[in-house]
Protein backbone atom coordinates (compact mmCIF):
# COMPACT_ATOMS: atom_id res chain seq x y z
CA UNK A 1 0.00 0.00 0.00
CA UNK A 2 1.24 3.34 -0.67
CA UNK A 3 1.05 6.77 0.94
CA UNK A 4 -1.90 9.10 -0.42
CA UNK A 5 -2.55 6.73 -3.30
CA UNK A 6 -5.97 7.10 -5.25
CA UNK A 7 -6.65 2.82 -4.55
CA UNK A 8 -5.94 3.36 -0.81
CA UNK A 9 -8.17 5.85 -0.55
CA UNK A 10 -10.79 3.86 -2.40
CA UNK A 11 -10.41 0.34 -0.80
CA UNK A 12 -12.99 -1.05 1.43
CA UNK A 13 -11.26 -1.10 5.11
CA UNK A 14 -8.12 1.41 4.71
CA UNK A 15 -7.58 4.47 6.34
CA UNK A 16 -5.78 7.29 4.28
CA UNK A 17 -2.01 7.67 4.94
CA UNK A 18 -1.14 10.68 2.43
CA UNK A 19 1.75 12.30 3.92
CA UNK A 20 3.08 9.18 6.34
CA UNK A 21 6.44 8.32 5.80
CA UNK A 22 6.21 4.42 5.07
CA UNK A 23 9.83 3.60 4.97
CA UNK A 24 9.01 2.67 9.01
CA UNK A 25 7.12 -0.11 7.57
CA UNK A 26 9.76 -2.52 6.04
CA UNK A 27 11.17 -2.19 9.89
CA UNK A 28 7.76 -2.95 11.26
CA UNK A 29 7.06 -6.11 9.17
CA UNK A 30 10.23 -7.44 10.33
CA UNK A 31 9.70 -6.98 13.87
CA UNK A 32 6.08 -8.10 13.91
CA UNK A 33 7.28 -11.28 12.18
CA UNK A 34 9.99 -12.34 14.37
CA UNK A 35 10.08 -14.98 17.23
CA UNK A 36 8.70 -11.89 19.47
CA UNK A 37 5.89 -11.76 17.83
CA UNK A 38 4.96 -15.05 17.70
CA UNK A 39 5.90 -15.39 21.27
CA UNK A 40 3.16 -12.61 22.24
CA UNK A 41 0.53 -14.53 20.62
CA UNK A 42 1.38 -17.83 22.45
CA UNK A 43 1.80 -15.94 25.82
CA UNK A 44 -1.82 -14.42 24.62
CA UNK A 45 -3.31 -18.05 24.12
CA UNK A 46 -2.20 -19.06 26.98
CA UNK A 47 -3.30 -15.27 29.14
CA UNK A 48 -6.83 -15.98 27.40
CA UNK A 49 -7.12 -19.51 28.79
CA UNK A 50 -6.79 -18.54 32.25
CA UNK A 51 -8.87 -15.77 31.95
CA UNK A 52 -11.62 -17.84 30.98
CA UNK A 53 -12.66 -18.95 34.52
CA UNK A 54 -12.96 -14.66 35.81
CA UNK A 55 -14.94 -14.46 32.05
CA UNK A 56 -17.51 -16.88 33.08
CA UNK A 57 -18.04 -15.85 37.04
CA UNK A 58 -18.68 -12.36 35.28
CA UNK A 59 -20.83 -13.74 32.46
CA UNK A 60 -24.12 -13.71 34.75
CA UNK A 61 -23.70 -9.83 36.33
CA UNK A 62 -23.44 -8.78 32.45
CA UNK A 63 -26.33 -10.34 31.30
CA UNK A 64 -28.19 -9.48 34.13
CA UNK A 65 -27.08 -5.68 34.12
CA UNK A 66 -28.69 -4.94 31.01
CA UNK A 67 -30.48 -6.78 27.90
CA UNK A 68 -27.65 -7.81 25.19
CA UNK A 69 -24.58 -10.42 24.43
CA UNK A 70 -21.59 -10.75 26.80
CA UNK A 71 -19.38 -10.11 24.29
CA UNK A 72 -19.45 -7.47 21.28
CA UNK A 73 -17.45 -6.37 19.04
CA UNK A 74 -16.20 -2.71 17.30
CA UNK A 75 -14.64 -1.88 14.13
CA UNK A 76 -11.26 -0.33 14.81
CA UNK A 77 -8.48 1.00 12.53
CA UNK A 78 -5.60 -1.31 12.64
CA UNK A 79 -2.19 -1.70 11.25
CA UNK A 80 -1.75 0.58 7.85
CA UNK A 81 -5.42 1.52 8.66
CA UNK A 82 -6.71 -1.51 8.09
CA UNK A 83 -9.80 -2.22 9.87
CA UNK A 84 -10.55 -5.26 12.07
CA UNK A 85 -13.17 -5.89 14.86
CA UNK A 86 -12.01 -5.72 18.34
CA UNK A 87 -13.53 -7.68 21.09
CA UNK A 88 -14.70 -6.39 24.64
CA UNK A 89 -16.72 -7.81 27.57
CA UNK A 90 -19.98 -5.32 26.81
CA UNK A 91 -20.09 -2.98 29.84
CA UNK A 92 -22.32 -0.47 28.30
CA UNK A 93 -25.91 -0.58 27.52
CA UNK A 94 -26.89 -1.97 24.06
CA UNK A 95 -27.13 0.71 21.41
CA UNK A 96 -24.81 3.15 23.68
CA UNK A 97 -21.95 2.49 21.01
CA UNK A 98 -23.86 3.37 17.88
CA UNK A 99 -24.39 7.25 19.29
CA UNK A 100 -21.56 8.91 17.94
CA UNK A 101 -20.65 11.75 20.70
CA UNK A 102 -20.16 8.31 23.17
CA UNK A 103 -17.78 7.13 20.09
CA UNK A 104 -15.32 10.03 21.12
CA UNK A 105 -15.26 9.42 24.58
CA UNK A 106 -16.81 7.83 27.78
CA UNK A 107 -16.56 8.40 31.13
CA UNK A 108 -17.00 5.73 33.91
CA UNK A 109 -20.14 7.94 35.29
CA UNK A 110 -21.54 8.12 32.20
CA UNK A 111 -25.55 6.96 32.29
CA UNK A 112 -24.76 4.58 29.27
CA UNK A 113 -22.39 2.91 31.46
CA UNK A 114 -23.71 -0.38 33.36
CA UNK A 115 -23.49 -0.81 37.08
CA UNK A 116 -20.72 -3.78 36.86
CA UNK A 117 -19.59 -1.53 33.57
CA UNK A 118 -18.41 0.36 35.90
CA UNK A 119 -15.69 -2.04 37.79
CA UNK A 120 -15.13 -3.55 34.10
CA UNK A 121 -14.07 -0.24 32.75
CA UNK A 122 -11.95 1.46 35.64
CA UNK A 123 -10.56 -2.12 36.12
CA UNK A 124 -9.92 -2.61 32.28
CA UNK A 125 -11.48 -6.63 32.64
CA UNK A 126 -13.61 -5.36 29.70
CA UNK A 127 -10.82 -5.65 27.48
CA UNK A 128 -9.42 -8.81 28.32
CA UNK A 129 -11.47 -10.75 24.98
CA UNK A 130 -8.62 -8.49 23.36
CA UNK A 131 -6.10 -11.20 23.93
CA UNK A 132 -8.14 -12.97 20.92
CA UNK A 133 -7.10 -9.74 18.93
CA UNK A 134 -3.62 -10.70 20.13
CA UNK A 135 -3.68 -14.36 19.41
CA UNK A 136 -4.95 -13.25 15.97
CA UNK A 137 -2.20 -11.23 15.07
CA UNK A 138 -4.39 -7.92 14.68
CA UNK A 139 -2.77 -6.64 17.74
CA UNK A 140 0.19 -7.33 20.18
CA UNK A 141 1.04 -6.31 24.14
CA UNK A 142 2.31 -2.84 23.17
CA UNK A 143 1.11 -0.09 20.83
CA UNK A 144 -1.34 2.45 20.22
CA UNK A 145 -5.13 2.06 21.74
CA UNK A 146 -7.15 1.15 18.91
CA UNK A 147 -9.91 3.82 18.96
CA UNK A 148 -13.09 4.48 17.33
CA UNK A 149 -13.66 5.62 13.94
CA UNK A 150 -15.46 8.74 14.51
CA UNK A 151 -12.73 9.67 17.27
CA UNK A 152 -9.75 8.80 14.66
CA UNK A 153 -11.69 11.28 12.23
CA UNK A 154 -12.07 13.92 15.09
CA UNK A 155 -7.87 13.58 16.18
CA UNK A 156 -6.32 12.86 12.53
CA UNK A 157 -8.46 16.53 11.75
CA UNK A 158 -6.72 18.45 14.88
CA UNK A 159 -3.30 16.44 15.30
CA UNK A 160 -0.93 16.76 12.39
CA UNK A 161 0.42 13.26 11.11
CA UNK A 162 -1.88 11.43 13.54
CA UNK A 163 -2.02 8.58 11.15
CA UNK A 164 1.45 7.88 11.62
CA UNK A 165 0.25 6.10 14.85
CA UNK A 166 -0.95 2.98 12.54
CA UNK A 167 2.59 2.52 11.18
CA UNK A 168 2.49 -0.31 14.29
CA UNK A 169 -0.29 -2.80 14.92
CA UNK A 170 -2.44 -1.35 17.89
CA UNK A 171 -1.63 -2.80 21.55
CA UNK A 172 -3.30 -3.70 24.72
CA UNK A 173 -1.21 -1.09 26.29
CA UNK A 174 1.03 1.75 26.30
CA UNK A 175 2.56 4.63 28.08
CA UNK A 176 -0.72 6.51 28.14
CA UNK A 177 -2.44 4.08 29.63
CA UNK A 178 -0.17 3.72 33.09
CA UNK A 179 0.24 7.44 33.04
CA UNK A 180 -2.88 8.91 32.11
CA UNK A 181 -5.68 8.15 34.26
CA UNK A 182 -8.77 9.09 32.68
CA UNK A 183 -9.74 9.84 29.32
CA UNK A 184 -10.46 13.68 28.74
CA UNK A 185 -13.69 14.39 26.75
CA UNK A 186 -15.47 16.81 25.45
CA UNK A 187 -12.99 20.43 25.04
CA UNK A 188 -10.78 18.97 26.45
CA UNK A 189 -10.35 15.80 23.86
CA UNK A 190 -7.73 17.24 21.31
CA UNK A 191 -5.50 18.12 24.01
CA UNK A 192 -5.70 14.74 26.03
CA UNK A 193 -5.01 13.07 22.73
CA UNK A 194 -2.14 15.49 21.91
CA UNK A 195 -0.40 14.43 24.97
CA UNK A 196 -1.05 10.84 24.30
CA UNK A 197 0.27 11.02 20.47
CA UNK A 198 3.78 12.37 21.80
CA UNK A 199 3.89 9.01 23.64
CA UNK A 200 2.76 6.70 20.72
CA UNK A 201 5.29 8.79 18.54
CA UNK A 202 8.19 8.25 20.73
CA UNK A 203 7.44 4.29 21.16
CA UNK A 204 7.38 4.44 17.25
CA UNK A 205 10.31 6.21 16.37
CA UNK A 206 11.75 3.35 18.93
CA UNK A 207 10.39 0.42 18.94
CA UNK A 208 12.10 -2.66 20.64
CA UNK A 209 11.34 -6.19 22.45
CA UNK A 210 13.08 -4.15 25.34
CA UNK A 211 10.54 -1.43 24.98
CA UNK A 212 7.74 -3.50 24.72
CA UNK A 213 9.04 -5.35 27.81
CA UNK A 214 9.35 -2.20 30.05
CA UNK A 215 5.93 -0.94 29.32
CA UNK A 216 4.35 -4.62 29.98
CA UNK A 217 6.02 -4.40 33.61
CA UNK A 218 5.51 -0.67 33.99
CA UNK A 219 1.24 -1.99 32.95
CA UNK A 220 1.36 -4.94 35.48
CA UNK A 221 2.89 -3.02 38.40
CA UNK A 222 0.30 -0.16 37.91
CA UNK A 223 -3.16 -2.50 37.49
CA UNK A 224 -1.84 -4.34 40.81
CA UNK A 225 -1.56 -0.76 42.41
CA UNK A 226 -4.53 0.18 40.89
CA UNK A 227 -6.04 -3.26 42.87
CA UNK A 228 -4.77 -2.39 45.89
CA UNK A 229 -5.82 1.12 46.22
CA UNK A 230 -9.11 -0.27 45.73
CA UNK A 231 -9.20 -2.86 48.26
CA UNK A 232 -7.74 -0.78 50.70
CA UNK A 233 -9.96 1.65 50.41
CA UNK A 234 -13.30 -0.31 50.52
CA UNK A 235 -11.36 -1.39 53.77
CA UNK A 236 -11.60 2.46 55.02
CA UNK A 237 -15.09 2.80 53.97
């Protein structure tokens, strides 16, 4: 695929890159087809397996929260642009994702937002079907948060070169997401999403297996604070 091309522009699934320097790709393709890579989607397998027991104690509290499937899935811009269809535990109520202003952001207090939708989202359980993403090869540990298509519209509009953040396949996590709490929305969105961009850009510009390593641990040691700041302070109250 090349940059700004009239058949990229008009192929079913493709987001436009005009202007995005694709010599990063050759570098890309040969780190997302290296033992690494295939190791991620093992490790995923294997992540999604155990997970399955926590999947099914929350199946029941899902259902019950609010009519609709456990599961459901999104459209999402992937590597080059490419779409594919992410999978989350539901945690909001059915329909909620087809209003558009909700496609640019939600907030945990939102009214769209189910009871247990609530502890799935601040807890980030909802996206642990995402490890099928994973084991797929549409996504790996590390990369950019694979957003929404009106939101992509909304940032690639205000953020020069924002496209360059699908020069890597999206991740599960990133430096955002252990250093940015909450998602701004509203005013407030372009600048939130500035900040984040710097971050994707640097992990870009520098991807590694020692990068993506650091930013797993630096993601593991913050969810398990995250848990225990929770606990302890259910324990106050």
């Amino acid at each position: 695929m090349t940059a700004g091309g009239s058949n990229d522009r008009g192929r079913r699934g493709y987001l436009s890159l005009e202007g995005v320097d694709l010599r990063h790709v050759h570098r890309e393709w040969q780190l997302t087809n290296t033992v690494w890579a295939l190791l991620q989607r093992l490790v995923a397998l294997v992540l999604l397996l155990l997970a399955l027991p926590l999947l099914l104690i929350l199946y029941i509290p899902v259902r019950v929260s609010s009519k609709g499937s456990f599961l459901y899935t999104q459209e999402r811009p992937g590597f080059l642009g490419r779409t594919f269809r992410i999978v989350k535990v539901r945690s909001m109520r059915v329909g909620a994702d087809r209003n558009e202003d909700l496609q640019k952001g939600v907030t945990v207090d939102n009214p769209e937002v189910t009871r247990i939708g609530r502890f799935l989202r601040d807890s980030k359980i909802d996206e642990l079907p995402q490890l099928w993403n994973v084991v797929r090869g549409d996504m790996e540990f590390v990369g950019p948060r694979p957003i929404a298509p009106k939101l992509n519209e909304l940032l690639a509009e205000h953020i020069p070169g924002f496209n360059r953040r699908y020069l890597v396949k999206p991740g599960l996590t990133n430096i955002s997401q252990v250093s940015v709490l909450e998602n701004a929305i509203g005013d407030k969105t372009i600048e939130d999403w500035k900040l984040r961009f710097e971050g994707e850009e640097h992990y870009i510009q520098h991807k590694s297996i020692s990068y993506d390593l650091i930013l797993i641990l630096m993601t593991v040691v913050f969810m398990l604070r995250k848990c225990w700041r929770r606990v302890a302070r259910r324990g106050r109250d």
